[in-house]
Protein backbone atom coordinates (compact mmCIF):
# COMPACT_ATOMS: atom_id res chain seq x y z
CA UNK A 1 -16.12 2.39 38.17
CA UNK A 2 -17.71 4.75 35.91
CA UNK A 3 -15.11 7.54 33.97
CA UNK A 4 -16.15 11.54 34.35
CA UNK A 5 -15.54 13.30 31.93
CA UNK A 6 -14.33 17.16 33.63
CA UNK A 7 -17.07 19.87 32.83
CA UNK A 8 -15.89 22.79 30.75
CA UNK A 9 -17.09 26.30 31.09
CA UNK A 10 -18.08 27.59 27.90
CA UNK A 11 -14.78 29.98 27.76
CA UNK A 12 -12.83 26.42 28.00
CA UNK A 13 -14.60 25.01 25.25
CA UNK A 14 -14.31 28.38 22.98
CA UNK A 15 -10.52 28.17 23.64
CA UNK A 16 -10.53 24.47 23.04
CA UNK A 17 -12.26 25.08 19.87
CA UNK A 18 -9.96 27.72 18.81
CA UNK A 19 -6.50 26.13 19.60
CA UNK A 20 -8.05 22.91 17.58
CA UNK A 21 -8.64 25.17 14.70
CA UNK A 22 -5.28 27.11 15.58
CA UNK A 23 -3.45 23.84 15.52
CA UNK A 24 -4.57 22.65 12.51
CA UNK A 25 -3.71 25.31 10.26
CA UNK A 26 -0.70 26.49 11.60
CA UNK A 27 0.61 23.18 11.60
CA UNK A 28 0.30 23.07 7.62
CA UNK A 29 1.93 26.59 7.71
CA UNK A 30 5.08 24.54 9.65
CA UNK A 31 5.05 21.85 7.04
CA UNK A 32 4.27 23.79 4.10
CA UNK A 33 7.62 26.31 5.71
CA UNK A 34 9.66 23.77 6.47
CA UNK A 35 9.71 24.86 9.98
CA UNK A 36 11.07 23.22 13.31
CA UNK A 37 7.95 21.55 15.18
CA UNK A 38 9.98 21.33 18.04
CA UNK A 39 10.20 25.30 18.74
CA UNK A 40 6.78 25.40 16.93
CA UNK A 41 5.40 23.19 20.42
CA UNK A 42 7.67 25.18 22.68
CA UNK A 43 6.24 28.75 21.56
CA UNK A 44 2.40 27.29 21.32
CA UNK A 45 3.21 26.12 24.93
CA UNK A 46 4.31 28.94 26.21
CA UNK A 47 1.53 30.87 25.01
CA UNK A 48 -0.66 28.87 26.42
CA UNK A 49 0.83 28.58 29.76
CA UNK A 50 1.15 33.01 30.00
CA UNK A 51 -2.56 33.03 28.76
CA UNK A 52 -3.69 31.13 31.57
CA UNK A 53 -1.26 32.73 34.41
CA UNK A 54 -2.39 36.67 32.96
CA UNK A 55 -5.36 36.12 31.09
CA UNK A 56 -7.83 33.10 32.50
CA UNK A 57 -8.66 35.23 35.33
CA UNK A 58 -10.18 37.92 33.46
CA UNK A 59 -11.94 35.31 31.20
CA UNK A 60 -15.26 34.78 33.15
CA UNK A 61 -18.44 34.80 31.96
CA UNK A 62 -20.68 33.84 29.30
CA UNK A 63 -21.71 37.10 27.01
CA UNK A 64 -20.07 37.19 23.35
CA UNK A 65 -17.23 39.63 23.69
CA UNK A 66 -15.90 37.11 26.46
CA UNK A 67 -16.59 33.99 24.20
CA UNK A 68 -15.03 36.15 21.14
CA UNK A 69 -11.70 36.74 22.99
CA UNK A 70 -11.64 33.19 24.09
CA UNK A 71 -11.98 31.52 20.44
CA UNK A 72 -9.56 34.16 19.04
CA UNK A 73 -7.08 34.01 22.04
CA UNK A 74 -7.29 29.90 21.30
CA UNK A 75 -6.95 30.40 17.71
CA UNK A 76 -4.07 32.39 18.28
CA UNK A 77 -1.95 30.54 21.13
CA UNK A 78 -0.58 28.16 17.88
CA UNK A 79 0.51 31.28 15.55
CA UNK A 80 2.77 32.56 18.63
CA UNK A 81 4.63 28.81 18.30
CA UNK A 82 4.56 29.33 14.46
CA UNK A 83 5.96 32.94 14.69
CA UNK A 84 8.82 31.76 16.89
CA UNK A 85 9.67 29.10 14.54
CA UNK A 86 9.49 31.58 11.93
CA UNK A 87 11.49 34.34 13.74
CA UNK A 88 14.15 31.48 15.17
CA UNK A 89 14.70 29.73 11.01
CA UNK A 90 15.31 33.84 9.85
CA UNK A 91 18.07 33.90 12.19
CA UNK A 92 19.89 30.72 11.62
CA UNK A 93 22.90 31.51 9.71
């Protein structure tokens, strides 16, 4: 039995790249903040999850703007988790 590994389009792997990048730094943003990783998960999961119902059908192709949006759209997907964590620990009494 030999594994497959799935093939990515290149829009995959620029939001792949990004949300690894994404991750990484605003998960020092949650520790450094003292945040709640639990809401900061729930927010980067529901970005990701509205990204791909509104925006993956509009992501096709292979010329730079399209790869640009993808990487920053990545990038971005952990900062919505982060700013709900933020917004939620300002309103805790």
């Amino acid at each position: 039995m030999k594994l497959r590994l799935p093939h990515l389009t290149p829009v995959a792997k620029g939001q792949l790249w990004g949300m690894g990048v994404g991750l990484g730094t605003a998960l020092l943003a949650v520790e450094h903040m003292a945040l709640s990783y639990r809401i900061f998960f729930v927010g980067f999961g529901a970005a990701w999850v509205a990204s791909e119902f509104y925006l993956a059908r509009r992501l096709i192709g292979t010329d730079a703007k399209t790869l640009t949006i993808a990487v920053l759209s990545g990038i971005s997907f952990p900062w919505v988790g982060w700013l709900l964590a933020f917004g939620l620990n300002a309103l805790r009494p």
